[in-house]
N, C-alpha and C. Protein backbone atom coordinates (compact mmCIF):
# COMPACT_ATOMS: atom_id res chain seq x y z
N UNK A 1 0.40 -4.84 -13.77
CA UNK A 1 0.01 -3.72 -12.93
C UNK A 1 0.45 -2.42 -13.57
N UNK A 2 -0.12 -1.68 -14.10
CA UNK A 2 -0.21 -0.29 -14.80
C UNK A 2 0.32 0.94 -13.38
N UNK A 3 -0.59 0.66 -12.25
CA UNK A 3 -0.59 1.45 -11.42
C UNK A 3 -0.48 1.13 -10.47
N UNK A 4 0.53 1.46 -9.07
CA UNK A 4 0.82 1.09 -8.02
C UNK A 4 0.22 2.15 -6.94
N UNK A 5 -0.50 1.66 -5.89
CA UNK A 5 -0.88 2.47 -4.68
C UNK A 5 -0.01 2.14 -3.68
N UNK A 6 0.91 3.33 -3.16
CA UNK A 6 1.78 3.12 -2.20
C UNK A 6 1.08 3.83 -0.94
N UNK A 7 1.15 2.97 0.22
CA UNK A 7 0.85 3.85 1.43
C UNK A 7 2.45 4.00 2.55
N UNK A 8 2.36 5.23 2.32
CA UNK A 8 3.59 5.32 3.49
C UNK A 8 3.50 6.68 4.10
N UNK A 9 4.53 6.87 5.00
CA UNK A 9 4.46 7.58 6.05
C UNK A 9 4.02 8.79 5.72
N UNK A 10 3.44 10.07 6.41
CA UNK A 10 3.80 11.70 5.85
C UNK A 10 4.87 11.97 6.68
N UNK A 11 5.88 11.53 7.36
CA UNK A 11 7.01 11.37 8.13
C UNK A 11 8.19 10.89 7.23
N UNK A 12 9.03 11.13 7.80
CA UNK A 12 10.22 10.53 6.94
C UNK A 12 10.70 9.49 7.73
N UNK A 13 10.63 9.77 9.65
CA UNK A 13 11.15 8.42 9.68
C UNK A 13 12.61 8.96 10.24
N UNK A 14 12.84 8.25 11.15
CA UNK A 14 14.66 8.52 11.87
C UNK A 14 15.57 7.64 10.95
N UNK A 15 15.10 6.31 10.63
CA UNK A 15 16.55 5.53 10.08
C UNK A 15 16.83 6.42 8.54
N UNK A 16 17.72 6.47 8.26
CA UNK A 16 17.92 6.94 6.48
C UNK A 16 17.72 5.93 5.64
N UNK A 17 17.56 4.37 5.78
CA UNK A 17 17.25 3.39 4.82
C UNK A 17 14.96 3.73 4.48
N UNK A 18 14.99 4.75 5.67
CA UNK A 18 13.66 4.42 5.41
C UNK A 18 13.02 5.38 3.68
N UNK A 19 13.88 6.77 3.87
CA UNK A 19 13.81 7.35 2.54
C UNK A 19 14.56 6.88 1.68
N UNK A 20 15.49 6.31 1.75
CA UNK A 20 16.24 5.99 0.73
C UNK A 20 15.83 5.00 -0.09
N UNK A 21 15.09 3.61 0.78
CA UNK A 21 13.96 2.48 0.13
C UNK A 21 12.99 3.30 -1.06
N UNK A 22 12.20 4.06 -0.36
CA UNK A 22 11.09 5.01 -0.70
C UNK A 22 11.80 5.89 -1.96
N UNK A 23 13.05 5.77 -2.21
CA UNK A 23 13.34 6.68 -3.04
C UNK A 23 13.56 5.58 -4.10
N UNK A 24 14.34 4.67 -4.05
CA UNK A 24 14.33 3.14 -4.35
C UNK A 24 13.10 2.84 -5.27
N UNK A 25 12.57 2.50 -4.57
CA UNK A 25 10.78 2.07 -4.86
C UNK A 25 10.46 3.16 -5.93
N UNK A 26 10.34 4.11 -5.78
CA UNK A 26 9.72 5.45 -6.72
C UNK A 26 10.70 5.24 -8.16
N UNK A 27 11.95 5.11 -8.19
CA UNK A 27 12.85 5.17 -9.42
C UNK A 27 12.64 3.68 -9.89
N UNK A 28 11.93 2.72 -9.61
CA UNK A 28 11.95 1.20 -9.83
C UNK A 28 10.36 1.48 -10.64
N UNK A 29 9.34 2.43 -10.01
CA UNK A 29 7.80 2.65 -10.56
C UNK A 29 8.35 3.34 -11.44
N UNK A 30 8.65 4.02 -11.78
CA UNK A 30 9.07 5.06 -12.77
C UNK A 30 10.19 4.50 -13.77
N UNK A 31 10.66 3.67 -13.56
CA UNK A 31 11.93 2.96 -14.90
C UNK A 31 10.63 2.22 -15.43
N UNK A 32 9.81 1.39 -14.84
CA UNK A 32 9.03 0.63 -15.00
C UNK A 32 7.99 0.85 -15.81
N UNK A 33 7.53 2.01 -16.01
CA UNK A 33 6.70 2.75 -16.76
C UNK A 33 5.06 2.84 -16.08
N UNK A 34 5.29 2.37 -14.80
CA UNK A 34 4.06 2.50 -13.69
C UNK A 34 3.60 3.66 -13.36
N UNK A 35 2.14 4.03 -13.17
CA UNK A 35 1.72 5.24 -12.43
C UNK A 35 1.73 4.77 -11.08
N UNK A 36 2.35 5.76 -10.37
CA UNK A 36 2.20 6.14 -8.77
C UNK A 36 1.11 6.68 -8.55
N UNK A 37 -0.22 5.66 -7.34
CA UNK A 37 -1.06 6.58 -6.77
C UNK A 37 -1.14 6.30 -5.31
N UNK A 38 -1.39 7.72 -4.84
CA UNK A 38 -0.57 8.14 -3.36
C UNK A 38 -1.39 8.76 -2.89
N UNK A 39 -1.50 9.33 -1.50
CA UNK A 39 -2.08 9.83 -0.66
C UNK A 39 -2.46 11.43 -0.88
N UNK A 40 -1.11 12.54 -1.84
CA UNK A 40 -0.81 13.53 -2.06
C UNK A 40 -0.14 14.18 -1.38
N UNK A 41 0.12 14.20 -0.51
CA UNK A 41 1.12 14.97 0.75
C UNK A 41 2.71 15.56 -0.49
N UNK A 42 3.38 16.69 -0.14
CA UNK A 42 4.35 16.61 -0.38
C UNK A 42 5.75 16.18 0.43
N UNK A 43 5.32 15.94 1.57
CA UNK A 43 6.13 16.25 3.06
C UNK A 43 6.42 14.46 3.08
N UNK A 44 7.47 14.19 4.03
CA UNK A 44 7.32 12.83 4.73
C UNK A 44 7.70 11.45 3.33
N UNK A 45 7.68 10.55 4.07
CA UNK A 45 8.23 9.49 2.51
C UNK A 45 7.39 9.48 1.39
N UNK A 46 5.72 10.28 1.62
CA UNK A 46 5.07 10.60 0.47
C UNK A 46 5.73 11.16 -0.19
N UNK A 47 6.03 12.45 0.27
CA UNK A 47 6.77 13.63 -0.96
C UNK A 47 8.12 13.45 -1.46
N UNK A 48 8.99 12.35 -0.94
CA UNK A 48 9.58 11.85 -1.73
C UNK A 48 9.60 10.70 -2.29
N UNK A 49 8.72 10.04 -2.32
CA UNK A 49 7.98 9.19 -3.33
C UNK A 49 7.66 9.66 -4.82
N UNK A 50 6.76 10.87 -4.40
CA UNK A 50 5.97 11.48 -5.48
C UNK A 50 7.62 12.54 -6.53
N UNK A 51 8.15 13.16 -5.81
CA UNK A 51 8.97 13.70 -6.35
C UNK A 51 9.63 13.20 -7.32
N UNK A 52 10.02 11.82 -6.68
CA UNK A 52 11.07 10.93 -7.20
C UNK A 52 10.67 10.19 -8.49
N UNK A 53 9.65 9.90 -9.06
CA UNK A 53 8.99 9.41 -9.71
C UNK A 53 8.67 10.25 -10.92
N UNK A 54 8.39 11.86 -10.44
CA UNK A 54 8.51 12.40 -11.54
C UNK A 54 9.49 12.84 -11.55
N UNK A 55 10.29 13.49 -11.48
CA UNK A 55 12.22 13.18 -11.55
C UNK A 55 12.64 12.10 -12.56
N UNK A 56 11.70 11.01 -12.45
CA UNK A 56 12.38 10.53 -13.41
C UNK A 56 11.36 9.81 -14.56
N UNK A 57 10.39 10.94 -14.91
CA UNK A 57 9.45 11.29 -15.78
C UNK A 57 8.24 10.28 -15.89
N UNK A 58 8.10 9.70 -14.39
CA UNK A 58 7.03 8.96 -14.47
C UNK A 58 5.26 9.80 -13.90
N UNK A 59 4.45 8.67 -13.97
CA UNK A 59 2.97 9.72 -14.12
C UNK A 59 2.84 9.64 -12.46
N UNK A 60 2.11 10.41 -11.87
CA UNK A 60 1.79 10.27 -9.91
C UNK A 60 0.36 10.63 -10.13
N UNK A 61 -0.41 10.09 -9.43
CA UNK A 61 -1.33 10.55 -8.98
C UNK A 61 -1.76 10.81 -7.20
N UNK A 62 -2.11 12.26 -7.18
CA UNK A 62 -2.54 12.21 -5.89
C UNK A 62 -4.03 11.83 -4.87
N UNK A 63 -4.21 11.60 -4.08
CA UNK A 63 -5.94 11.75 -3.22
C UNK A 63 -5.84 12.66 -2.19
N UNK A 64 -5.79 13.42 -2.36
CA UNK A 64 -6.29 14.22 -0.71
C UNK A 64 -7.29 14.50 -0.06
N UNK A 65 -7.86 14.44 1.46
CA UNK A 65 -9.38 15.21 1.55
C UNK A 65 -9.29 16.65 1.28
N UNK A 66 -10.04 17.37 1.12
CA UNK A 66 -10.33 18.56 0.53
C UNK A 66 -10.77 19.56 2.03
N UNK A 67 -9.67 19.74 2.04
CA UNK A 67 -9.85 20.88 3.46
C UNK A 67 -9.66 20.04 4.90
N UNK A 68 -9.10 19.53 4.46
CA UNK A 68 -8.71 18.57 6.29
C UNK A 68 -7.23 18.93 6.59
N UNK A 69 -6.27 18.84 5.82
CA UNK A 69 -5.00 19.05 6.03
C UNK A 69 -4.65 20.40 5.63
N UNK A 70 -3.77 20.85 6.20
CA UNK A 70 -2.96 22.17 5.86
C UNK A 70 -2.68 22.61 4.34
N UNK A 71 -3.01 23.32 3.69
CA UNK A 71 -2.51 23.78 2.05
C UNK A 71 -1.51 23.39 2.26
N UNK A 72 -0.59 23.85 2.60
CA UNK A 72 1.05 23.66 2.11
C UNK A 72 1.24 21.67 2.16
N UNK A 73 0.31 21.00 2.53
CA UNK A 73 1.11 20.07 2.90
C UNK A 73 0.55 19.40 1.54
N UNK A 74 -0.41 19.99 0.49
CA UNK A 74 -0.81 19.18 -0.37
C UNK A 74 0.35 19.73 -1.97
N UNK A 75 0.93 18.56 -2.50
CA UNK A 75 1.86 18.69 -3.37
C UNK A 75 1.22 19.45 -4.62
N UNK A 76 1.53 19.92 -5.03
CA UNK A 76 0.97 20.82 -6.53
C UNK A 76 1.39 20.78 -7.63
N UNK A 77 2.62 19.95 -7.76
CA UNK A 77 3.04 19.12 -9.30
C UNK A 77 2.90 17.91 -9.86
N UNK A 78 1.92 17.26 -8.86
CA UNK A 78 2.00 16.15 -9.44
C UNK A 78 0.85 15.96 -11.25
N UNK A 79 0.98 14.83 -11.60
CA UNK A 79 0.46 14.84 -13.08
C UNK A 79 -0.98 14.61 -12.87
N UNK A 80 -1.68 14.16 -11.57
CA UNK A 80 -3.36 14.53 -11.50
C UNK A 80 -3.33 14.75 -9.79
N UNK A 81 -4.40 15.55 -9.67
CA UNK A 81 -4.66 15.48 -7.83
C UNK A 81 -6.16 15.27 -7.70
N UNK A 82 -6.39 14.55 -7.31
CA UNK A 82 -7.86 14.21 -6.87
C UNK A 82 -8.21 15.16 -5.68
N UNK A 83 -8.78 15.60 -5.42
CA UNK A 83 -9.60 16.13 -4.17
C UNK A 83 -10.85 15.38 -4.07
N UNK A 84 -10.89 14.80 -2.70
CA UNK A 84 -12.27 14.35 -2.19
C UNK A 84 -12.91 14.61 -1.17
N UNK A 85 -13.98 14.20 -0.41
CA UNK A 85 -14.49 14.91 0.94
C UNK A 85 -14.64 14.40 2.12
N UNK A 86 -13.51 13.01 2.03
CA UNK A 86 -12.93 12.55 3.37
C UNK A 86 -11.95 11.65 3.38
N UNK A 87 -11.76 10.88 4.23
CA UNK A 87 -10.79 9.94 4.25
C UNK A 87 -11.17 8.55 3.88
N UNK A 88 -12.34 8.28 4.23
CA UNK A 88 -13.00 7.08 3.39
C UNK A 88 -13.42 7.05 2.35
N UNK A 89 -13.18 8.54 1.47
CA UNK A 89 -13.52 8.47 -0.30
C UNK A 89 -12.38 8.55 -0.62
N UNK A 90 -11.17 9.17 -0.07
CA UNK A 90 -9.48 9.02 -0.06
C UNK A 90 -9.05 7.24 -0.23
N UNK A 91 -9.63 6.25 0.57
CA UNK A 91 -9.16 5.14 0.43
C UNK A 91 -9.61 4.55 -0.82
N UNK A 92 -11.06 4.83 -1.27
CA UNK A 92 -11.71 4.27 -1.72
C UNK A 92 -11.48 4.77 -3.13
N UNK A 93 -10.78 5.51 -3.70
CA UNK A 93 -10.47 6.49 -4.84
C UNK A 93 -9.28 5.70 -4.85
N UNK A 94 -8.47 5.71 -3.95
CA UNK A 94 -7.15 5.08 -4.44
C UNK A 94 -7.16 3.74 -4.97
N UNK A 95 -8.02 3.13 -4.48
CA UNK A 95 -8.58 1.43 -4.79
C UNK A 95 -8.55 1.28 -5.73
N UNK A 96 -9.74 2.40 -6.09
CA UNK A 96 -10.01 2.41 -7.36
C UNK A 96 -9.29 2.74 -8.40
N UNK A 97 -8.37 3.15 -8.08
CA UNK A 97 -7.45 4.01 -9.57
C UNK A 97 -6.13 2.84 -9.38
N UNK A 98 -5.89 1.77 -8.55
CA UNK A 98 -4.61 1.04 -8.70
C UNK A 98 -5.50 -0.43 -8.90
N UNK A 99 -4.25 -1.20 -9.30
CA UNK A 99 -4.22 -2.35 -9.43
C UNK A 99 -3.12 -3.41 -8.75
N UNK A 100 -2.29 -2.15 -7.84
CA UNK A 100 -1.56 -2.72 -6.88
C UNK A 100 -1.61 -2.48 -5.80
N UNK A 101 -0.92 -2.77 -4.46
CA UNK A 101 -0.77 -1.66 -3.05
C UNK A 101 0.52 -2.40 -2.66
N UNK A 102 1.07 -1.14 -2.11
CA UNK A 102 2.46 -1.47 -1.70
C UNK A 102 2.80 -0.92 -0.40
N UNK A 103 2.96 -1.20 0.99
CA UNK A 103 3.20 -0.42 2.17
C UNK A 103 4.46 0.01 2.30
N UNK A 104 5.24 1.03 2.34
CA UNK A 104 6.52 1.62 3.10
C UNK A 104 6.10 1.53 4.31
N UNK A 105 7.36 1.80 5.39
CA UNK A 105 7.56 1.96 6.70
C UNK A 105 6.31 3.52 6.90
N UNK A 106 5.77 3.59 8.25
CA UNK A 106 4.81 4.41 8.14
C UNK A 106 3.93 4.69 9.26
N UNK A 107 2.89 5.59 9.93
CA UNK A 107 2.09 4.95 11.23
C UNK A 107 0.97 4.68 10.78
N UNK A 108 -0.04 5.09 11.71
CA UNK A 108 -1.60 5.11 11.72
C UNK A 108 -1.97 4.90 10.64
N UNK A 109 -2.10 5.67 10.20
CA UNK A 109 -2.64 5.93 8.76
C UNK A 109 -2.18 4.64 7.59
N UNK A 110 -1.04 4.50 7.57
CA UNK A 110 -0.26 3.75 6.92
C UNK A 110 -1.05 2.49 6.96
N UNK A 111 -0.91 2.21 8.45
CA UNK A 111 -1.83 1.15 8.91
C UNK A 111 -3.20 0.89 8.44
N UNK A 112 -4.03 1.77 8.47
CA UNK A 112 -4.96 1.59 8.73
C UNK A 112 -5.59 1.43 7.05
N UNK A 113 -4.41 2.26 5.85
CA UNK A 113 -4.96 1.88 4.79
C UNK A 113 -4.77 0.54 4.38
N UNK A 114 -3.05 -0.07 4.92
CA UNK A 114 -2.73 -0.74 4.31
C UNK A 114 -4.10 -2.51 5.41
N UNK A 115 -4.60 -1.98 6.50
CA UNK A 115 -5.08 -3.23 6.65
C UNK A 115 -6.62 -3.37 5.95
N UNK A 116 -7.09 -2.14 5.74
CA UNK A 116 -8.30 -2.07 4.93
C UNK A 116 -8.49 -2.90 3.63
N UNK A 117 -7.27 -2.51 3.28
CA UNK A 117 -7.12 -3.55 1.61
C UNK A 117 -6.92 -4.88 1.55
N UNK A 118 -5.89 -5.10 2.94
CA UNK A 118 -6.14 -6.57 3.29
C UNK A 118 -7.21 -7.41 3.57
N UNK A 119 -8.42 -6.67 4.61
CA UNK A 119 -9.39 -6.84 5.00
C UNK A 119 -10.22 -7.06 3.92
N UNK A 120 -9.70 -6.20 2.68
CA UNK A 120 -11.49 -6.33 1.83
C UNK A 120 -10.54 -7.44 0.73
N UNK A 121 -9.37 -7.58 0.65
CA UNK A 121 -8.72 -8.82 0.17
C UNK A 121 -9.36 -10.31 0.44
N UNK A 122 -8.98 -10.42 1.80
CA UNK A 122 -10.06 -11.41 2.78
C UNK A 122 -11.50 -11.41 2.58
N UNK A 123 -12.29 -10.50 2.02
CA UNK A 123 -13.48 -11.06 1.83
C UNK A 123 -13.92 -11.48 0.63
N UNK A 124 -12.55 -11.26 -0.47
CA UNK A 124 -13.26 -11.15 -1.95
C UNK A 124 -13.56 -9.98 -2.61
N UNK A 125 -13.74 -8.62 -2.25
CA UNK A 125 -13.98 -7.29 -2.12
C UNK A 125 -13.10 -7.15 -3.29
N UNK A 126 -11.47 -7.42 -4.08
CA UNK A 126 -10.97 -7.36 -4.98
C UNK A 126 -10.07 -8.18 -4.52
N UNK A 127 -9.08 -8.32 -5.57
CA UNK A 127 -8.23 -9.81 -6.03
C UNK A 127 -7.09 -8.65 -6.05
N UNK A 128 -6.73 -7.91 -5.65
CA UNK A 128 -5.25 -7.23 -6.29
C UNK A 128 -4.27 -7.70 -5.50
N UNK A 129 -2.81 -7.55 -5.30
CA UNK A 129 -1.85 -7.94 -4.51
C UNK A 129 -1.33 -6.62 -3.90
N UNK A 130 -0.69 -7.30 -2.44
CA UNK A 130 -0.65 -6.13 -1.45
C UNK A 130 0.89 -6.95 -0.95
N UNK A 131 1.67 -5.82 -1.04
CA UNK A 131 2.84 -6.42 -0.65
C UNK A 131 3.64 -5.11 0.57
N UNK A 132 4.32 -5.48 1.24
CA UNK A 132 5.25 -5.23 2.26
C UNK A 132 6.51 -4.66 2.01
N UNK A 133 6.63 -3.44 2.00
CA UNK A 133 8.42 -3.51 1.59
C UNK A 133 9.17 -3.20 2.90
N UNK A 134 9.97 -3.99 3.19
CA UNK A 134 10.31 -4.64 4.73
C UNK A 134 11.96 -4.04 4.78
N UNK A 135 11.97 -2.53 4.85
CA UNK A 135 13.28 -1.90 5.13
C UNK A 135 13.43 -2.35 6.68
N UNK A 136 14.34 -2.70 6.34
CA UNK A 136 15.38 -2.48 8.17
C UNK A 136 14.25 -3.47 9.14
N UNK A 137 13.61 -4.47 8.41
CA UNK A 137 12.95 -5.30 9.27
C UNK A 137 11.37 -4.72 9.84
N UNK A 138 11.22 -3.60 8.91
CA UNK A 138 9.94 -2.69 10.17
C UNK A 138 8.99 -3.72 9.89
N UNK A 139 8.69 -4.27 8.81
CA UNK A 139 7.22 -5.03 8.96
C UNK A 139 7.61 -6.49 9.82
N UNK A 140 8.77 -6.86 9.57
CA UNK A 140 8.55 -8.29 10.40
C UNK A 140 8.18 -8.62 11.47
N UNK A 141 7.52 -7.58 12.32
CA UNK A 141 7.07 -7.46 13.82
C UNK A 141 5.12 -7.87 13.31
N UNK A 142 5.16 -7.38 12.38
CA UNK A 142 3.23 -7.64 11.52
C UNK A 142 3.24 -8.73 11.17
N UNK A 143 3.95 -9.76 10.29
CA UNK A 143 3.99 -10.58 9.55
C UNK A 143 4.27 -11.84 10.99
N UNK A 144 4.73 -11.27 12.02
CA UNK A 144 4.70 -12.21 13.28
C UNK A 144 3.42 -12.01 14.06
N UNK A 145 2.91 -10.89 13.78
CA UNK A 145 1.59 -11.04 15.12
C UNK A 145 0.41 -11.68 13.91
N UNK A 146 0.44 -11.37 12.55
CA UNK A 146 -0.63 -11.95 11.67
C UNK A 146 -0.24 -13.41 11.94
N UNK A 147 0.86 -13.96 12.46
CA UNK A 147 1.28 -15.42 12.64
C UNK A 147 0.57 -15.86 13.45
N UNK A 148 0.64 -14.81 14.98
CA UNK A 148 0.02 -15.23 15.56
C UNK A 148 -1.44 -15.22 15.98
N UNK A 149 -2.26 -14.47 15.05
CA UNK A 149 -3.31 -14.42 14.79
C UNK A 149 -4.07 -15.75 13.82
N UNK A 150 -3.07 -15.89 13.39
CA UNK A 150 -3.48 -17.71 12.63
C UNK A 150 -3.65 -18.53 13.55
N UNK A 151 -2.38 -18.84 14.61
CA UNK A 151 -2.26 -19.73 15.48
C UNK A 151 -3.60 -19.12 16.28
N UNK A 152 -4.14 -18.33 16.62
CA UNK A 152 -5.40 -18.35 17.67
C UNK A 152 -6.14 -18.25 17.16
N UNK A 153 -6.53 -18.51 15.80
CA UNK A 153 -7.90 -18.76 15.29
C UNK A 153 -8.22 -17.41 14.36
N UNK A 154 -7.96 -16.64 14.61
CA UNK A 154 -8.76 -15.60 13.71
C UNK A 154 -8.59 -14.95 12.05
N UNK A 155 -7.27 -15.64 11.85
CA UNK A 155 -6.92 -15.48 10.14
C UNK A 155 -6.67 -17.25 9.64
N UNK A 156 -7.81 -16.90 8.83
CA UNK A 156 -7.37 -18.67 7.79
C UNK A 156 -5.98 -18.38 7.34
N UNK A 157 -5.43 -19.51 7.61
CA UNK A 157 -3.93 -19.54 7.18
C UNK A 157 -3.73 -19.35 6.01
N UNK A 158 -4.70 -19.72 5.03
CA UNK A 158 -4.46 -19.06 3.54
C UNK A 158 -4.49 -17.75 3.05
N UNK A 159 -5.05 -16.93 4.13
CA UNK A 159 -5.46 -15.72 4.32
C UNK A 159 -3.80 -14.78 4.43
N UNK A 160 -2.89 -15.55 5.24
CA UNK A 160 -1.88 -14.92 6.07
C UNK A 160 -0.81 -14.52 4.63
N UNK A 161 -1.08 -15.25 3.46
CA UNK A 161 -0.50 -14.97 2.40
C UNK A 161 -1.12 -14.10 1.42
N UNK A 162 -2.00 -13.33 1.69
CA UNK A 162 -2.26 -12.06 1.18
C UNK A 162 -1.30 -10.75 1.38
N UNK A 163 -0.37 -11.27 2.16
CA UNK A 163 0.57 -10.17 2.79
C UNK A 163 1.61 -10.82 1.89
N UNK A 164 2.50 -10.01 0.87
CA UNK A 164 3.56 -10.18 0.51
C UNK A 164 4.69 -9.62 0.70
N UNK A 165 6.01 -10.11 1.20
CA UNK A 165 6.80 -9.28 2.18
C UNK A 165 8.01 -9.42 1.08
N UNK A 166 8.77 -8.62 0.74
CA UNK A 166 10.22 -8.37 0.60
C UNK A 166 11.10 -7.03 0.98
N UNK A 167 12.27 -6.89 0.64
CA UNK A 167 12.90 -5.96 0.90
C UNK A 167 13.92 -5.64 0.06
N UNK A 168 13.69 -6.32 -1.47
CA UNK A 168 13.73 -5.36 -2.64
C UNK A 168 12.51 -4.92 -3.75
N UNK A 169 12.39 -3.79 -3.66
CA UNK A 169 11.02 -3.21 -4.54
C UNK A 169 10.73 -3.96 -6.14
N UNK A 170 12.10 -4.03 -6.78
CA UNK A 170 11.94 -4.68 -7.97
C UNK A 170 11.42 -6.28 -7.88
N UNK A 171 11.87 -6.84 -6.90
CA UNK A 171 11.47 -8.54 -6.53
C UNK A 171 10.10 -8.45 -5.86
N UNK A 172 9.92 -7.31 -5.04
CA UNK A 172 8.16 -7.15 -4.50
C UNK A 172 7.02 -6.73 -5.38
N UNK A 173 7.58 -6.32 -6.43
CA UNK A 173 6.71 -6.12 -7.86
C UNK A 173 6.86 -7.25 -8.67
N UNK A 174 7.78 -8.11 -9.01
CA UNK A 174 7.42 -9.38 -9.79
C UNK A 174 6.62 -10.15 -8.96
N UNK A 175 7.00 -10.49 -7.65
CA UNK A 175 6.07 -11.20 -6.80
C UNK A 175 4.32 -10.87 -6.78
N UNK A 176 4.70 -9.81 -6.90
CA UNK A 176 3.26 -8.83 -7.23
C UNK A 176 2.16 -9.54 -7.94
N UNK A 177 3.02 -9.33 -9.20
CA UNK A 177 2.96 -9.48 -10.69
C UNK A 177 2.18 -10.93 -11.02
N UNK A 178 3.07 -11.99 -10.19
CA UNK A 178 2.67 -13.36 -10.20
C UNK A 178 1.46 -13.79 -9.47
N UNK A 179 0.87 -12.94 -8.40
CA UNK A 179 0.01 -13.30 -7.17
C UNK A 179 -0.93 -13.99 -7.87
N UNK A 180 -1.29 -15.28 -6.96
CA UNK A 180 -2.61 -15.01 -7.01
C UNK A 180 -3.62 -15.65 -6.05
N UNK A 181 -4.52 -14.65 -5.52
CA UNK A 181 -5.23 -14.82 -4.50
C UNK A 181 -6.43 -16.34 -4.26
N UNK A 182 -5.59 -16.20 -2.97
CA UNK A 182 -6.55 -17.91 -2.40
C UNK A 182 -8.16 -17.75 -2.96
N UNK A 183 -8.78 -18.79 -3.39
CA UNK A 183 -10.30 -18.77 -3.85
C UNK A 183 -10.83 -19.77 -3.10
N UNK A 184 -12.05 -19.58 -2.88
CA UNK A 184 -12.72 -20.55 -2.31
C UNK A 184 -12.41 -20.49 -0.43
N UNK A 185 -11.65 -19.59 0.04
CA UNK A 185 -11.57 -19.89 1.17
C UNK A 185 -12.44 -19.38 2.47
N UNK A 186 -12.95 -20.54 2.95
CA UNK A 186 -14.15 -19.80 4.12
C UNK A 186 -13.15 -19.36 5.39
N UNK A 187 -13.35 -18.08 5.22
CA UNK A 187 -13.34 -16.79 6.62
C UNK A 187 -13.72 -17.46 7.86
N UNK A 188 -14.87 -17.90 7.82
CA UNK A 188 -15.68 -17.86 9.05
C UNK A 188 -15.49 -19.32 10.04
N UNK A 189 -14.83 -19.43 10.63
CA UNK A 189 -14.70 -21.05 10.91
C UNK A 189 -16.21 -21.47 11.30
N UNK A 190 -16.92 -21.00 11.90
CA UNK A 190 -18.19 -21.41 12.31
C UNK A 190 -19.17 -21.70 11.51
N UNK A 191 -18.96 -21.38 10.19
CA UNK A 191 -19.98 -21.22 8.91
C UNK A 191 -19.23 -22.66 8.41
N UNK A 192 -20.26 -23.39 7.51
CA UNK A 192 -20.02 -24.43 6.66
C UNK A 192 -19.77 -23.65 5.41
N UNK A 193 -18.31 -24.40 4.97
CA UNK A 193 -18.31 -23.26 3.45
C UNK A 193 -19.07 -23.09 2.37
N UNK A 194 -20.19 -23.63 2.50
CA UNK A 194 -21.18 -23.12 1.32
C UNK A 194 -21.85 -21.94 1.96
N UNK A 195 -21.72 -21.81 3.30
CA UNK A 195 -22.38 -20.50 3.54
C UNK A 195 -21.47 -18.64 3.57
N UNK A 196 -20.12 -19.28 3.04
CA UNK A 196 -19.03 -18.73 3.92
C UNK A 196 -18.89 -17.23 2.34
C-alpha cells in the first residue's frame, strides 16, 4: 500500500487518546514512507493527521468540495489539494488515489465514507482493505451490530471480515498489507450463486 485513505473526524473528540491515536497513525504513515489521502480539513483529527505526517516529511494529499465548507477550514500546506464539486466526487477521488482506508474515531461523515467503501467492498466494486483503528473501544459497538446484522440475515458472514479492527496502527497496516478479500461470495441469499 503506497497510499493510505484515512477517514476521521473534523472534530477532535473529548477523550485525548482520540488525537493522540491520530497522531500515532500519521507518524507510523509517514516513518513508513506512505502517502496520506484525506478529506483536507485543517481543523479536528483531520488537521492533525495531515500536520503530523508532514512534520515528519511525509507526502498528504487533500479532497475537498470546492465551495461547500468555510475557507479557513481548508488546509493550505499540504503536498497536493484536490478541489472537486461535491461530496460524491470527494469520496470517489479519494478511492481513487488510495489503495488503503483506514477509519479513526469520527461522526457522520466518518461513517458514511467509511461504510461506502465497505459497501462497494461487498459487491466487488474494489478489493482494497479497510481497517478500524479501535481507540478506547469506539468501534467495538460497529463490529457488534455488523455481528448482529450477520445473525439476522443481512451480511454474509464472510462479508463481516471486510472490517479489520485493531488498536495499534502499525499491526492495522500489516494486517492491511496481508488482506485478502473473500471471492466468490453470493450477497444475495435469494439468488443462486451463479446469478449472484
Amino acid at each position: 500500500m503506497k497510499s493510505i485513505c484515512v477517514y476521521a473526524g473534523s472534530n477532535a473528540g473529548v477523550h485525548p487518546a482520540y488525537e493522540q491515536e491520530a497522531i500515532h497513525l500519521a507518524k507510523t504513515i509517514a516513518e513508513q514512507g506512505r502517502t496520506l489521502v484525506y478529506g483536507g480539513s485543517r481543523i479536528g483529527l483531520m488537521g492533525r493527521l495531515a500536520n503530523t505526517v508532514l512534520e515528519h516529511g511525509g507526502q498528504v494529499i487533500g479532497v475537498m468540495p470546492r465551495g461547500l465548507f468555510k475557507g479557513e477550514m481548508v488546509h493550505q500546506g499540504l503536498t497536493e489539494l484536490y478541489e472537486v464539486e461535491s461530496m460524491h466526487a470527494r469520496k470517489a477521488k479519494m478511492m481513487e488515489l488510495s489503495d488503503g482506508f483506514i477509519a479513526l474515531p469520527g461522526g457522520f461523515g466518518t461513517f458514511e465514507e467509511l461504510f461506502e467503501a465497505v459497501s462497494w467492498s461487498q459487491l466487488g466494486i474494489h478489493e482494497k482493505p479497510i481497517g478500524l483503528l479501535d481507540v478506547e473501544g469506539f468501534y467495538a459497538p460497529l463490529v457488534a451490530f455488523v455481528e448482529q446484522a450477520v445473525k439476522a440475515g443481512f451480511i454474509h458472514e464472510a462479508h463481516a471480515g471486510l472490517l479489520l479492527l485493531d488498536q495499534q496502527p502499525a499491526e492495522l497496516i500489516v494486517r492491511m498489507e496481508s488482506f485478502v478479500r473473500p471471492q466468490k461470495v453470493n450477497k444475495w441469499s435469494e439468488l443462486p450463486a451463479t446469478e449472484s
